[in-house]
PDB file of N, CA and C in Angstrom:
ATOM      1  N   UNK A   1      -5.173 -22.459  32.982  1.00  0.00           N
ATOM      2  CA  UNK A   1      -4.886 -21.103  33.390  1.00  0.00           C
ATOM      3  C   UNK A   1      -4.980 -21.024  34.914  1.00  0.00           C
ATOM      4  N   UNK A   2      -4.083 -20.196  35.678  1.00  0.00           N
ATOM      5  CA  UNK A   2      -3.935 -20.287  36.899  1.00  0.00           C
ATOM      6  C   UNK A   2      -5.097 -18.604  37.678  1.00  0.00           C
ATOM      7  N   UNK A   3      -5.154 -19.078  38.529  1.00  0.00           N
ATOM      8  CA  UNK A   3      -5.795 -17.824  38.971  1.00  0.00           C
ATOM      9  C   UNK A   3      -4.792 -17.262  39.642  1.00  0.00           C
ATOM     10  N   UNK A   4      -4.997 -15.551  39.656  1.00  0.00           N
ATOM     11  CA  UNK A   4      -4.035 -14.830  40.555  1.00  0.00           C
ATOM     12  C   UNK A   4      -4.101 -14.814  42.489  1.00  0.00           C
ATOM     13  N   UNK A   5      -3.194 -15.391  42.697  1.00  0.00           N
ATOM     14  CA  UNK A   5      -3.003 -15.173  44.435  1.00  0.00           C
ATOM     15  C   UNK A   5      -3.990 -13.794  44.478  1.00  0.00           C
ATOM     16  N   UNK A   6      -4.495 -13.712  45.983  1.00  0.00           N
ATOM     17  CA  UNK A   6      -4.789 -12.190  46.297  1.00  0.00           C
ATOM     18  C   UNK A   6      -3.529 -10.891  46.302  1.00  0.00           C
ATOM     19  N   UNK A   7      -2.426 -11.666  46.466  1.00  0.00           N
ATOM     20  CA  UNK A   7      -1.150 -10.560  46.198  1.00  0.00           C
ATOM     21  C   UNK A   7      -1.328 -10.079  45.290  1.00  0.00           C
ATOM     22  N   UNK A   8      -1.247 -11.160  43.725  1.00  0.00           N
ATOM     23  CA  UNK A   8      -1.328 -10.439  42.976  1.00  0.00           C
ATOM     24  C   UNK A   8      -2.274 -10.239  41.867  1.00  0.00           C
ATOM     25  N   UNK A   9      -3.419  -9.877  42.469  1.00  0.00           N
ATOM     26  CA  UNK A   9      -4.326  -9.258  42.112  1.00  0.00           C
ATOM     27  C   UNK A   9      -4.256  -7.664  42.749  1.00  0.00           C
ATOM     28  N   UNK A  10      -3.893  -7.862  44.101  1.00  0.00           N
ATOM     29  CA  UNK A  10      -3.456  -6.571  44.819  1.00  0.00           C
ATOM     30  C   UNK A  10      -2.898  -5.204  43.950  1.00  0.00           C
ATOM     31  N   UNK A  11      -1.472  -6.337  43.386  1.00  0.00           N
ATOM     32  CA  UNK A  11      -0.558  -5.604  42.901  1.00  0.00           C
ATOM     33  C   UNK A  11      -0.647  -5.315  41.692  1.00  0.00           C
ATOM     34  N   UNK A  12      -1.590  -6.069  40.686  1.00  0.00           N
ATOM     35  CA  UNK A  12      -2.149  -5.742  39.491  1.00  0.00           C
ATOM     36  C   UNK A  12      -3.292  -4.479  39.414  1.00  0.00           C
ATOM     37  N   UNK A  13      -3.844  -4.351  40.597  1.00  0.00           N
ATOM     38  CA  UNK A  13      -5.054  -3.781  41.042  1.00  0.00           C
ATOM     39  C   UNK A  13      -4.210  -1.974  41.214  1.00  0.00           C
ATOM     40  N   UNK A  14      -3.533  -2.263  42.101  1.00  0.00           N
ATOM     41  CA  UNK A  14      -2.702  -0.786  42.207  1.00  0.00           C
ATOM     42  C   UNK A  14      -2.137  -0.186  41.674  1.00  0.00           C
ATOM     43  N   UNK A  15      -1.161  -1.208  40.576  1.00  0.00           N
ATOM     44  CA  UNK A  15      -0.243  -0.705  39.886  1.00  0.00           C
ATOM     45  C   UNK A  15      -0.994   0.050  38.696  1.00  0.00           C
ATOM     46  N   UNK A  16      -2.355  -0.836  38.397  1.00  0.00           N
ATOM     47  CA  UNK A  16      -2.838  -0.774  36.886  1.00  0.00           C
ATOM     48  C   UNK A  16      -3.784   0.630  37.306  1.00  0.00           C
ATOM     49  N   UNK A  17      -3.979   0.875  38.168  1.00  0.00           N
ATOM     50  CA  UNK A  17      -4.933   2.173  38.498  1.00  0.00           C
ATOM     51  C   UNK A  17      -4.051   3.368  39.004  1.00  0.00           C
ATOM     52  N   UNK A  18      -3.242   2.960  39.678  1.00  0.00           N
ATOM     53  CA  UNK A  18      -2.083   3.854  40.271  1.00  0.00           C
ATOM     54  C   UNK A  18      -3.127   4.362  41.338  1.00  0.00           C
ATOM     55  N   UNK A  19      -3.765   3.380  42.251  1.00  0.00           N
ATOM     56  CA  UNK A  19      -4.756   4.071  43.177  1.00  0.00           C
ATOM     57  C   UNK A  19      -4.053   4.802  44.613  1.00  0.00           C
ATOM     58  N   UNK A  20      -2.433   4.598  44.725  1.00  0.00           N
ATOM     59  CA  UNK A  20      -1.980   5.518  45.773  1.00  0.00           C
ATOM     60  C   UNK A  20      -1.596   6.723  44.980  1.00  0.00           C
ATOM     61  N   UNK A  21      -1.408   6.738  43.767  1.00  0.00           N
ATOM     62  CA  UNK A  21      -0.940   8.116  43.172  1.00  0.00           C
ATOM     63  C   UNK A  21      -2.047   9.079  42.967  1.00  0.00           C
ATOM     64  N   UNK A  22      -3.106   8.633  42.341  1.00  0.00           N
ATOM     65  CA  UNK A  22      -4.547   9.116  42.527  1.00  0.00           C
ATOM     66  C   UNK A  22      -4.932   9.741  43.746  1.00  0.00           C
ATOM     67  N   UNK A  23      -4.763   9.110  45.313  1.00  0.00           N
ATOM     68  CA  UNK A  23      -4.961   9.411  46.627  1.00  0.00           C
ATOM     69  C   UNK A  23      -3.884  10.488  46.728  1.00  0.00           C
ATOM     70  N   UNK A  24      -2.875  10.363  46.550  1.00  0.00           N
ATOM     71  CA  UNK A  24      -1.709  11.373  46.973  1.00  0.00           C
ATOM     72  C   UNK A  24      -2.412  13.124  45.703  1.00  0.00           C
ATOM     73  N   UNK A  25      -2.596  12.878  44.551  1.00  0.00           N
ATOM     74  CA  UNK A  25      -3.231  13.655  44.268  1.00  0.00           C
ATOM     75  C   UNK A  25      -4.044  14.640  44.714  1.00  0.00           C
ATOM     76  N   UNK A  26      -5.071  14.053  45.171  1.00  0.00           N
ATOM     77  CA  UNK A  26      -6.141  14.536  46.074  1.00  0.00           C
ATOM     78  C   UNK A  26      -6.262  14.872  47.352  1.00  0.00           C
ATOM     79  N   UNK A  27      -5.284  14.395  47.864  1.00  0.00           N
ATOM     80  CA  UNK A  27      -5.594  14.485  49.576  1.00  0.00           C
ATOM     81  C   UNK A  27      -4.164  14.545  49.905  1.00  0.00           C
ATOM     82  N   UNK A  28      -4.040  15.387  50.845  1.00  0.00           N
ATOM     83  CA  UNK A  28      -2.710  15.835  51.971  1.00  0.00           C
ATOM     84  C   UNK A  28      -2.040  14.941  53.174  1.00  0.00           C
ATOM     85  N   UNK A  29      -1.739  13.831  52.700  1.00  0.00           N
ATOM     86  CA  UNK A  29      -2.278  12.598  53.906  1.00  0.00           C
ATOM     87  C   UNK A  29      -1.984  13.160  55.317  1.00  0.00           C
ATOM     88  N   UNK A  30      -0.869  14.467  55.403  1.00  0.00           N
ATOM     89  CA  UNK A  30      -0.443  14.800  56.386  1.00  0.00           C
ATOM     90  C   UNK A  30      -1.568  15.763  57.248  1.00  0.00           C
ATOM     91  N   UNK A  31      -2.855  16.348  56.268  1.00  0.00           N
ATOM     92  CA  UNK A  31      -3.904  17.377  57.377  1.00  0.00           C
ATOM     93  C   UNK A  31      -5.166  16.396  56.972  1.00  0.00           C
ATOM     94  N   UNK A  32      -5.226  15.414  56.069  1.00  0.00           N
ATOM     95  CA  UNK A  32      -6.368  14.808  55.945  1.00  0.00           C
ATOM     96  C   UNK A  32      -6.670  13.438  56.575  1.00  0.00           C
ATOM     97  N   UNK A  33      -7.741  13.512  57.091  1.00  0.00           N
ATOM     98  CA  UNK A  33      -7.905  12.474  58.116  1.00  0.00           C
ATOM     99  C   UNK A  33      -8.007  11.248  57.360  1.00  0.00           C
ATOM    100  N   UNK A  34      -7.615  10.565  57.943  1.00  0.00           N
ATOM    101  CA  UNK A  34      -7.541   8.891  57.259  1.00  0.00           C
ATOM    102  C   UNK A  34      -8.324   8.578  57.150  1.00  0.00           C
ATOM    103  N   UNK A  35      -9.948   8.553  57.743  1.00  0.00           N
ATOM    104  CA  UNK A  35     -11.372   8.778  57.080  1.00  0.00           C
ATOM    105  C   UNK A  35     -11.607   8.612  56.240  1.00  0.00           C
ATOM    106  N   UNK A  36     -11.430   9.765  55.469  1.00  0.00           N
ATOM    107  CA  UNK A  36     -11.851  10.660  54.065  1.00  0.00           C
ATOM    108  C   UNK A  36     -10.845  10.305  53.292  1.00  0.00           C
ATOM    109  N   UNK A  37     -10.033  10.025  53.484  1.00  0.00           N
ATOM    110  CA  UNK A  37      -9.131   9.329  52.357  1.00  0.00           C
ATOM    111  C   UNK A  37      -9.501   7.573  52.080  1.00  0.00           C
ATOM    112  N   UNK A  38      -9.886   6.953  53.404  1.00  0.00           N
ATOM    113  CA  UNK A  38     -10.345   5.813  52.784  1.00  0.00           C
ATOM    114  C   UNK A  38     -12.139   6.254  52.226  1.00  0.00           C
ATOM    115  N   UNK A  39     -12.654   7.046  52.264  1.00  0.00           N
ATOM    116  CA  UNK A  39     -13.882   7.563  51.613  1.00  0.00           C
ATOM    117  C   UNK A  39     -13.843   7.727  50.576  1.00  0.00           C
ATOM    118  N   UNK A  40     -12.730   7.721  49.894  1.00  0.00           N
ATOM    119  CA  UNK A  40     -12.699   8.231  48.083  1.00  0.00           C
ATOM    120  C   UNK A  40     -12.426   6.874  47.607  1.00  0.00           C
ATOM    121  N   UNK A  41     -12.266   5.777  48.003  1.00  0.00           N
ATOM    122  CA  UNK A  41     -12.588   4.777  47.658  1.00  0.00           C
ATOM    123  C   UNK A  41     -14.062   3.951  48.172  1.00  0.00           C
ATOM    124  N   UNK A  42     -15.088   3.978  47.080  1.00  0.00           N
ATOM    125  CA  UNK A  42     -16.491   4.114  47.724  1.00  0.00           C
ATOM    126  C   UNK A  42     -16.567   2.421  47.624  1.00  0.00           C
ATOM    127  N   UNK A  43     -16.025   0.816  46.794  1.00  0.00           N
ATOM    128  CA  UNK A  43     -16.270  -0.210  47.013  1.00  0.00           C
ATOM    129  C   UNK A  43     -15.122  -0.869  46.403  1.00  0.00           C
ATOM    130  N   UNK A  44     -14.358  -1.700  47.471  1.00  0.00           N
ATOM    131  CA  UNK A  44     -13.325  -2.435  47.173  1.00  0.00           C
ATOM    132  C   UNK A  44     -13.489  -4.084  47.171  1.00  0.00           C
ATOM    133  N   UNK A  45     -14.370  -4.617  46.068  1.00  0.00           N
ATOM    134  CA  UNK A  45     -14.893  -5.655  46.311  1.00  0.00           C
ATOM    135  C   UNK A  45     -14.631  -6.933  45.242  1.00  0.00           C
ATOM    136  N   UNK A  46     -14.411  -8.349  45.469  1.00  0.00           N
ATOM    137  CA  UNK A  46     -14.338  -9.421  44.283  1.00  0.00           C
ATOM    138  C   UNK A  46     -15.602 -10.214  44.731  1.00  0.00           C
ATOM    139  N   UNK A  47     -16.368 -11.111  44.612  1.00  0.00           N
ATOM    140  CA  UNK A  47     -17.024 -12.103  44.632  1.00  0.00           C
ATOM    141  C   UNK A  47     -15.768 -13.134  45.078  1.00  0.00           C
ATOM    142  N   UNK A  48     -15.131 -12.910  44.149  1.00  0.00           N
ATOM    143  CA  UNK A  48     -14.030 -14.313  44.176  1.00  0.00           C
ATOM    144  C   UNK A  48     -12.608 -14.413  45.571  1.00  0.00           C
ATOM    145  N   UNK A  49     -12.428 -12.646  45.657  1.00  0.00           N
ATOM    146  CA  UNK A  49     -11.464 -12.888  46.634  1.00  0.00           C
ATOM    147  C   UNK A  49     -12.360 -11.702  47.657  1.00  0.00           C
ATOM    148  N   UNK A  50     -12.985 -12.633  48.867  1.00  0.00           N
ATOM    149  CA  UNK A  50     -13.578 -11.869  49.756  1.00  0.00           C
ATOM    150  C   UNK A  50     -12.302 -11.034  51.105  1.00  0.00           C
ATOM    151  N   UNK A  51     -11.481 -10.802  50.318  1.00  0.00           N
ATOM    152  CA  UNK A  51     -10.229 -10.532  51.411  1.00  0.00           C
ATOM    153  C   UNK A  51      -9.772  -9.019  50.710  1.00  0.00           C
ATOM    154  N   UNK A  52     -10.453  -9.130  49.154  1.00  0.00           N
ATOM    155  CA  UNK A  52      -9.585  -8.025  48.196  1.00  0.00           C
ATOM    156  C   UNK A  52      -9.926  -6.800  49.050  1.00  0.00           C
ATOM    157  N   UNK A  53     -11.175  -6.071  49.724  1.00  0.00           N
ATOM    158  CA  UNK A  53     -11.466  -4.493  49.846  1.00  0.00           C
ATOM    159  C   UNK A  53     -10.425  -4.163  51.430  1.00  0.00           C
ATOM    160  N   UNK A  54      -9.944  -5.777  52.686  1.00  0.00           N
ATOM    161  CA  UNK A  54      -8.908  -5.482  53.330  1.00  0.00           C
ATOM    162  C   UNK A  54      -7.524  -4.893  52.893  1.00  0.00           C
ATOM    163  N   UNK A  55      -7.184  -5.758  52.153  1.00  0.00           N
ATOM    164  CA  UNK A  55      -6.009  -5.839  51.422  1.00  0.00           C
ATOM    165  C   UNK A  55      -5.989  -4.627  50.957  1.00  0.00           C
ATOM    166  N   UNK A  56      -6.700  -4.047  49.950  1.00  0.00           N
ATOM    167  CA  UNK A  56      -6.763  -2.456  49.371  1.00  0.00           C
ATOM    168  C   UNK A  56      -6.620  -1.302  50.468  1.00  0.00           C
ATOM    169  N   UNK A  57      -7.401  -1.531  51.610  1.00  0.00           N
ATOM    170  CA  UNK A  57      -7.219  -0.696  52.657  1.00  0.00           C
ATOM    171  C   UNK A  57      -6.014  -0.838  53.519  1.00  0.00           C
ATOM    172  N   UNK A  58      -5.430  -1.856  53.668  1.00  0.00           N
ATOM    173  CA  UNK A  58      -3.946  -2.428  54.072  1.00  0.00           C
ATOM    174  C   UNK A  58      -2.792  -1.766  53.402  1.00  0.00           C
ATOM    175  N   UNK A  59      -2.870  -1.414  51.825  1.00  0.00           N
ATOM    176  CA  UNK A  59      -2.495  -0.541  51.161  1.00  0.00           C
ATOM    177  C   UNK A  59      -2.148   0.451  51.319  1.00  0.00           C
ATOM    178  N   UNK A  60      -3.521   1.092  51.246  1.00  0.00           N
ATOM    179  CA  UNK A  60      -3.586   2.647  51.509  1.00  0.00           C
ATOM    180  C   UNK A  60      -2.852   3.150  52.786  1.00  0.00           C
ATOM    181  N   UNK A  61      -3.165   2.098  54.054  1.00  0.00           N
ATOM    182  CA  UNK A  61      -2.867   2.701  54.874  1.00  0.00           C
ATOM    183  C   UNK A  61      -1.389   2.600  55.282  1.00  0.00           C
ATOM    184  N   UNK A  62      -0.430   1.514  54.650  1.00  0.00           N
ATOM    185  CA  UNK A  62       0.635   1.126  54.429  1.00  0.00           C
ATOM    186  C   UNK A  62       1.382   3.426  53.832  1.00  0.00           C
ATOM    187  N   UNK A  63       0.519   3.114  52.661  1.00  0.00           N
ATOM    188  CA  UNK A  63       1.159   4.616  52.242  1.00  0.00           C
ATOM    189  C   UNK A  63       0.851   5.575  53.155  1.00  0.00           C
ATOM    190  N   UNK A  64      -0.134   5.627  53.505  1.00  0.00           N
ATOM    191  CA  UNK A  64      -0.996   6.566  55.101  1.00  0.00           C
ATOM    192  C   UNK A  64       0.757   6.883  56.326  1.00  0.00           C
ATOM    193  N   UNK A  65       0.764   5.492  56.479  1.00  0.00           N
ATOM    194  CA  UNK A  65       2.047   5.085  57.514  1.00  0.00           C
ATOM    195  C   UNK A  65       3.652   5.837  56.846  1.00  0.00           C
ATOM    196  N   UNK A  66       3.948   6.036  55.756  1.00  0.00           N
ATOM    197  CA  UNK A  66       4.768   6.374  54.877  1.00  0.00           C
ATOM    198  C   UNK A  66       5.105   7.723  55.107  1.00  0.00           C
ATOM    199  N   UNK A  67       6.606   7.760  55.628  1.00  0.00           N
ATOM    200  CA  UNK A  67       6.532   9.314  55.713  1.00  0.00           C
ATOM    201  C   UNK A  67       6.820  10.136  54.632  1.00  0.00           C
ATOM    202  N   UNK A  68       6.570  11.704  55.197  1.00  0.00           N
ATOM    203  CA  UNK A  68       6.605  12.076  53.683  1.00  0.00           C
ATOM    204  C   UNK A  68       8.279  12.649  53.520  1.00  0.00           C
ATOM    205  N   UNK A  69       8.648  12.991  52.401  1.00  0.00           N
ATOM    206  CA  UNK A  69       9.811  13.110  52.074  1.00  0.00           C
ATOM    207  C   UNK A  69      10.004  14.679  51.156  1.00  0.00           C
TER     208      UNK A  69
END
């Protein structure tokens, strides 16, 4: 059995939680400070991939960067 790249664990990780749809839920990315939006995620962590809680925040802020439509 192969282990998953950090990609895709990433992408298993987001898709399977829908953790930017969750954020867009809750928060206005356009009056809410980027702060407090990475604050509602309280630990983004593996033992195994010490890169996963960047990557998650690389994410977010990827959608952060995203204009709105």
């Amino acid at each position: 059995m192969l282990a998953l790249t950090l990609g895709e664990l990433v992408k298993f990780f987001i898709s399977g939680w829908e953790l930017l749809v969750v954020l867009d839920c809750n928060f206005d990315k356009e009056s809410v400070p980027r702060h407090d939006i990475h604050s509602f995620i309280l630990d983004a962590s593996s033992s195994f991939y010490p890169e996963f809680g960047e990557a998650i925040s690389a994410n977010v802020n990827a959608w952060l960067d995203e204009e709105s439509v």
